[in-house]
Protein backbone atom coordinates (compact mmCIF):
# COMPACT_ATOMS: atom_id res chain seq x y z
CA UNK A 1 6.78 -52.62 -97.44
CA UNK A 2 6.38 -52.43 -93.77
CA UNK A 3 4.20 -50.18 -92.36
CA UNK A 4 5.09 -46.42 -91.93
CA UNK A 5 8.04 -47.61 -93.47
CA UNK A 6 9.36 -44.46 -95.22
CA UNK A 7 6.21 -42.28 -94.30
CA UNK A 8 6.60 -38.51 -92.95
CA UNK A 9 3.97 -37.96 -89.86
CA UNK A 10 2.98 -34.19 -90.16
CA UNK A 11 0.29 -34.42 -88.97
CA UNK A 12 1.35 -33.37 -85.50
CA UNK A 13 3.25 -30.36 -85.12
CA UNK A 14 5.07 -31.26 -81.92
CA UNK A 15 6.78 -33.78 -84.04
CA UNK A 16 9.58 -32.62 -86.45
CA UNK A 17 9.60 -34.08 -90.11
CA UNK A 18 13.57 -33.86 -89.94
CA UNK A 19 15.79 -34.67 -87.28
CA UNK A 20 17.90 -32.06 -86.33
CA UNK A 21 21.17 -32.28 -84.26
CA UNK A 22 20.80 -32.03 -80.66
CA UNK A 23 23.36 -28.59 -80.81
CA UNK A 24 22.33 -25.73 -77.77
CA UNK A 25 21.83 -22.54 -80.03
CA UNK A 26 24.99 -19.89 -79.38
CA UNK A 27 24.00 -16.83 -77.49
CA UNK A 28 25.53 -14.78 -80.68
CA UNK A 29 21.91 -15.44 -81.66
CA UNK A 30 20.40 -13.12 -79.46
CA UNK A 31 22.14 -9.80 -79.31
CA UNK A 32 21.25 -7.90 -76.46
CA UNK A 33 19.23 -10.30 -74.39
CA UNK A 34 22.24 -12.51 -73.13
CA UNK A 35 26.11 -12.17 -72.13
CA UNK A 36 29.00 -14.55 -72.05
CA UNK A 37 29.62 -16.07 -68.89
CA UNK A 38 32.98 -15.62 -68.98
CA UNK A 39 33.89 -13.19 -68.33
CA UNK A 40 31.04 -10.55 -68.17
CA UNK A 41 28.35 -12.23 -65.87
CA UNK A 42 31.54 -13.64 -63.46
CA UNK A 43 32.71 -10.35 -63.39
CA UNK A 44 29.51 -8.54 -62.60
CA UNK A 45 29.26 -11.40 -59.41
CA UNK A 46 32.51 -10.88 -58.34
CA UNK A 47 31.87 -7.26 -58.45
CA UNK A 48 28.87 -7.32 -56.53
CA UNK A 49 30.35 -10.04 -54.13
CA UNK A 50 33.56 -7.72 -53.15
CA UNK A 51 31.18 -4.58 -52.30
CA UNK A 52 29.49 -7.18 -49.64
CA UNK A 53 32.57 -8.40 -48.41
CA UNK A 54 34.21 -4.97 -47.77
CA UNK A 55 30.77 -4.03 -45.86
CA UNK A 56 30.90 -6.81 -43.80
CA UNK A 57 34.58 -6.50 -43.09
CA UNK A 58 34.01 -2.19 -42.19
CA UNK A 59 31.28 -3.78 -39.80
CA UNK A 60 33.59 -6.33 -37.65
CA UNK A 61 36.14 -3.22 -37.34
CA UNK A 62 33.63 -0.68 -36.06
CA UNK A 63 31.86 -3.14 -33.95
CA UNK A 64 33.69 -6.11 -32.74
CA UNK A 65 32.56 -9.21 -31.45
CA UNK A 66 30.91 -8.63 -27.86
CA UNK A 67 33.10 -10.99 -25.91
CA UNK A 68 32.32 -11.86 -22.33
CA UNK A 69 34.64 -13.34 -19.81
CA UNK A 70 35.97 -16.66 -19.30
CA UNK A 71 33.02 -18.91 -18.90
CA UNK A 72 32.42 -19.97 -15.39
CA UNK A 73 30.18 -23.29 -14.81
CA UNK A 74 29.79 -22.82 -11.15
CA UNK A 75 28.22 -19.16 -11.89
CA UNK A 76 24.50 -20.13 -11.47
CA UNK A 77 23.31 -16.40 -11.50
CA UNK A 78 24.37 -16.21 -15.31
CA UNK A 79 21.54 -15.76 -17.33
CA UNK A 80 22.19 -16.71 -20.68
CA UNK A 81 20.85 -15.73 -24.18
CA UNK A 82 21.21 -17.02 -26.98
CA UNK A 83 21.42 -15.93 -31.01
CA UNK A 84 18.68 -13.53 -32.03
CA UNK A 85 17.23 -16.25 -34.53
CA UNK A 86 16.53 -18.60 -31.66
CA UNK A 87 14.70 -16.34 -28.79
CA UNK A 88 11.21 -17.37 -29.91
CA UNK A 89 12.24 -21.35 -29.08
CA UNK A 90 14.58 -19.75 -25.55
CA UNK A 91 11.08 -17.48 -24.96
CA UNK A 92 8.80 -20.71 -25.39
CA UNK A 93 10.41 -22.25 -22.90
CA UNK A 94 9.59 -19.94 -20.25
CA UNK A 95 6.18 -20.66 -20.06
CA UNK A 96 4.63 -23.43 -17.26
CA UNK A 97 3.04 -24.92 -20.39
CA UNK A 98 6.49 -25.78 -22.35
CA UNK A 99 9.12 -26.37 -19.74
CA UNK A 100 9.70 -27.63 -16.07
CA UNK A 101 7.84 -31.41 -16.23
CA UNK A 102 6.76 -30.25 -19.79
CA UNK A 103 9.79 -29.44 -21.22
CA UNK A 104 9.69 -32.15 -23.95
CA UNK A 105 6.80 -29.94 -25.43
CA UNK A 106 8.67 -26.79 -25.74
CA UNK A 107 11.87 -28.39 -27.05
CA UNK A 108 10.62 -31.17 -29.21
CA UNK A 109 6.67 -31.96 -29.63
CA UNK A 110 5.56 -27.97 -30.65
CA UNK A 111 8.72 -27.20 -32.69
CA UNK A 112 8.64 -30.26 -34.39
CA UNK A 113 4.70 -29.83 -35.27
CA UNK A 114 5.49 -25.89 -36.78
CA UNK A 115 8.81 -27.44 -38.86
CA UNK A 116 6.77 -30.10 -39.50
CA UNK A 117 3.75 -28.00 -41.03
CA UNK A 118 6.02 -25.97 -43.10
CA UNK A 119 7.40 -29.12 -44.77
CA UNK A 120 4.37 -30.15 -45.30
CA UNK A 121 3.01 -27.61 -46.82
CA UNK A 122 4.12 -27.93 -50.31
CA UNK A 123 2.05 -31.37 -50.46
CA UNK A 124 -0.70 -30.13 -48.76
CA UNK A 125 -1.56 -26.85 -50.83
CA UNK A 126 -0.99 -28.10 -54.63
CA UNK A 127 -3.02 -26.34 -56.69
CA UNK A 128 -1.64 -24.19 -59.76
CA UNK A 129 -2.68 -20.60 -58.12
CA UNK A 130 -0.04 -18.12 -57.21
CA UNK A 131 -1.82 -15.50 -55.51
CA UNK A 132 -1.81 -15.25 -51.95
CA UNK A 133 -5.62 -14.63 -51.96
CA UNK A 134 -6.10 -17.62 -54.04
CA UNK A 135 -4.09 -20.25 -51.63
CA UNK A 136 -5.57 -19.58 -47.84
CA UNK A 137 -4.40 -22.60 -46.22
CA UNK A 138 -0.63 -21.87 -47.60
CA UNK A 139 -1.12 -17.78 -46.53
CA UNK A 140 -2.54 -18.38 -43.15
CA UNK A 141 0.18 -20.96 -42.51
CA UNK A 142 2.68 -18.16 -43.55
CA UNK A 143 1.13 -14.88 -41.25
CA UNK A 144 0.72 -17.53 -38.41
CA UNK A 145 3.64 -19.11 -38.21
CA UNK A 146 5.48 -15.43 -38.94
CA UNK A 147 3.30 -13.93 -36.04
CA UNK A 148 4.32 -16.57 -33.48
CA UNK A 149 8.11 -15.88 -34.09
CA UNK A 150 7.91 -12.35 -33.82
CA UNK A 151 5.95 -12.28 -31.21
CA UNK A 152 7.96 -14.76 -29.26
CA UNK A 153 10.94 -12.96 -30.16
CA UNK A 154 9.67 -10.02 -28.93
CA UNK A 155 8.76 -10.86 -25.79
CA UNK A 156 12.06 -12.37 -25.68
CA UNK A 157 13.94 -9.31 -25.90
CA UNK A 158 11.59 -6.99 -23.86
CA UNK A 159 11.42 -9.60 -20.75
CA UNK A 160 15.79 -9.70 -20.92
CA UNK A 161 17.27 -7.70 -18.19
CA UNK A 162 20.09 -6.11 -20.46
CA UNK A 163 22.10 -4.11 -17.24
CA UNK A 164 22.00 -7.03 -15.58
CA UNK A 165 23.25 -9.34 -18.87
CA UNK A 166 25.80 -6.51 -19.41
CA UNK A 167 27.56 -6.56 -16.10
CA UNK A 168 27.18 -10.00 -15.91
CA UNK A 169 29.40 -11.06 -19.26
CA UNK A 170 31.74 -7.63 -18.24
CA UNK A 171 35.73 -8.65 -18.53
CA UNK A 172 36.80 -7.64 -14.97
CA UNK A 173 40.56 -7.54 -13.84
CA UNK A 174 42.33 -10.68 -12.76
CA UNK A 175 45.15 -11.42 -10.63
CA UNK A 176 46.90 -14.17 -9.49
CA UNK A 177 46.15 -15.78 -6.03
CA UNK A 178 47.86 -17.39 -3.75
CA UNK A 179 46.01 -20.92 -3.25
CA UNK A 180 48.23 -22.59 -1.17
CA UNK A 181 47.89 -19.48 1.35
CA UNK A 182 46.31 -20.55 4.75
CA UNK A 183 43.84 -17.59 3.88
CA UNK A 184 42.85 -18.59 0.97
CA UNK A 185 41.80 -22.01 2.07
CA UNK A 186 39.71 -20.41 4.82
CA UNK A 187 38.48 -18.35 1.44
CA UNK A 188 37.43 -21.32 0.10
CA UNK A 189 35.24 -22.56 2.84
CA UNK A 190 32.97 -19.96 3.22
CA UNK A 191 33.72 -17.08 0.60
CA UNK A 192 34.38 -19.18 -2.67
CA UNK A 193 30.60 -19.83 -3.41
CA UNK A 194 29.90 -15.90 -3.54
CA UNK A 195 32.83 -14.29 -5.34
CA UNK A 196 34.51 -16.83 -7.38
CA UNK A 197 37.97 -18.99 -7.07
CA UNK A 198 39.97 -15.87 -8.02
CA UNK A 199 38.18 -13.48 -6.08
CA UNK A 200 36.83 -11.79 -9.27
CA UNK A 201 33.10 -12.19 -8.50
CA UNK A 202 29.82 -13.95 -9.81
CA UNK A 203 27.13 -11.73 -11.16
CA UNK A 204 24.17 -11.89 -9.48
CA UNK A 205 25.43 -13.22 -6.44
CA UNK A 206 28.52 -11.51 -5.18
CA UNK A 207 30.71 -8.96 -6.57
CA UNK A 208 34.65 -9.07 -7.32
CA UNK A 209 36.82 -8.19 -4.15
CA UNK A 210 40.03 -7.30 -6.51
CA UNK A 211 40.49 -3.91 -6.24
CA UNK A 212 38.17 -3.07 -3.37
CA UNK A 213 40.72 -1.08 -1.69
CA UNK A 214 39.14 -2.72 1.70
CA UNK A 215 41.09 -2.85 4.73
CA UNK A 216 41.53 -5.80 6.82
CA UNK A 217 39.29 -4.47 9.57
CA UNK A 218 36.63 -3.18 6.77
CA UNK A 219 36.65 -6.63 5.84
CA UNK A 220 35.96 -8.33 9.45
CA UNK A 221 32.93 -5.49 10.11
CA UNK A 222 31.81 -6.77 6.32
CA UNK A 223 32.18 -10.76 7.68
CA UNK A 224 30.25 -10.39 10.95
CA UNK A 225 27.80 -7.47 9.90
CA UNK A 226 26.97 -7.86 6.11
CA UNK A 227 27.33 -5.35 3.25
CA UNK A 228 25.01 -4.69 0.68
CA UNK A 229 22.98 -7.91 -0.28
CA UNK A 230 25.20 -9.88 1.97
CA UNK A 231 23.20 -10.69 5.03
CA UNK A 232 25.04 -10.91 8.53
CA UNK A 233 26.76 -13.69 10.19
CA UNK A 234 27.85 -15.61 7.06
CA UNK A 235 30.97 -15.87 8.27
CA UNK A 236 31.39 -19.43 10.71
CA UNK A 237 35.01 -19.17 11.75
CA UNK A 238 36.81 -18.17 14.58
CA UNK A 239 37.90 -14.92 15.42
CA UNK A 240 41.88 -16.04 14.23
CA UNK A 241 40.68 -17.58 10.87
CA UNK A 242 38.73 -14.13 10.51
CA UNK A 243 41.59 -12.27 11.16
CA UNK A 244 43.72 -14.53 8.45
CA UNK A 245 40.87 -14.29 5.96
CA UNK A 246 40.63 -10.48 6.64
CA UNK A 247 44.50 -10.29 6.24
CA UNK A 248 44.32 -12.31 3.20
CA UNK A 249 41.52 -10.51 1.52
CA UNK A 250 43.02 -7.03 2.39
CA UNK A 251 46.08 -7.68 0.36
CA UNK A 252 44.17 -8.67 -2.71
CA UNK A 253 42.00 -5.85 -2.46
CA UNK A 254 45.00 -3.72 -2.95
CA UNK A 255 45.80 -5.09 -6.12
């Protein structure tokens, strides 16, 4: 006979003297402690998954999407912002330290050493504790990495100038121009850089002259003597291309 051959090993209980088939038990087998899948624990997530999507749906009614005008990339006074879950990169970049000739260590060397921490961290911190007080390196990791970003983010949105951002993105009136106009390409030589190829304005630099209601002489004292921030003698041309330009701009201001 060959060894073992028709032996039972009982000895060890993680072993089973008969072979059993490989069959998952039924969850009829434990009443009260499970559910069918179908269709009780679908239904309870579709349930639960309609009640979220309604929410969501009552909040894009009540508040739309805050939509800004037509993008305009010769509008250097735009300040832009971007999505609330990257201001703590958009406020690192503000300091002398992370942009300018350092910019390659606020966009790529200190981002990628924090990401690069987190993933690590997992390796790093293996032991079988759970408790925060148990694991320091994995905790302190966790309350300094969370204190960064909401401090960043924080001084992100208390440094924004929000009036400014708000008038800035506003969706002003526009009306059609006439291009080909001999006004219009005096406009363009002097005026355009200011308040846009429509006339409608650049924040931070110049407002809209649609809708100004200025007269044609208003507009020459405006040219030679400034308004507002616009300093005096901006204007180059002669007095006839002034008077064109003021003729021109007069009738769009009545629009």
């Amino acid at each position: 006979m060959h060894r073992g051959k028709g032996m039972k090993f009982v000895g060890d209980s993680r072993v089973s003297a008969e072979r059993k088939p490989n069959i998952p038990k039924d969850y009829s087998e434990y009443p009260g402690k499970t559910e069918a899948f179908w269709p009780d624990f679908l239904l309870k997530e579709w349930l639960v998954g309609a009640v979220f999507l309604i929410g969501y749906l009552c909040l894009t009614i009540a508040h739309p999407s805050p939509l800004e005008r037509i993008a305009d990339p010769t509008d250097t006074g735009y300040i832009p912002l971007p999505d609330w879950y990257f201001l703590f990169l958009y406020q690192l970049l503000k300091y002398t330290y992370a942009s300018g000739p350092y910019n390659i260590l606020g966009t790529v060397v200190i981002p990628g050493l924090a990401f690069g921490g987190l993933l690590l961290a997992p390796f790093i911190d293996r032991g079988p504790e759970r408790r925060p007080s148990k694991r320091p390196f994995a905790t302190g990791f966790m309350l300094l990495a969370f204190a960064g970003i909401f401090y960043l983010t924080w001084q992100a949105v208390d440094m924004h100038d929000w009036a400014a951002a708000e008038q800035q993105g506003k969706i002003t009136k526009t009306v059609e121009v006439d291009k080909e106009a001999e006004g219009y390409k005096i406009y363009s030589q002097s005026c355009i850089g200011c308040h846009g190829e429509n006339l409608e304005g650049k924040s931070g630099v110049g407002p809209a002259l649609v809708g100004t209601g200025h007269t044609a002489d208003e507009v020459k004292d405006i040219a030679r003597n400034g308004f507002k921030k616009m300093p005096a003698g901006i204007f180059k041309g002669t007095d006839d291309e002034l008077d064109k330009l003021a003729d021109y701009v007069a009738e769009v201001a009545k629009k």
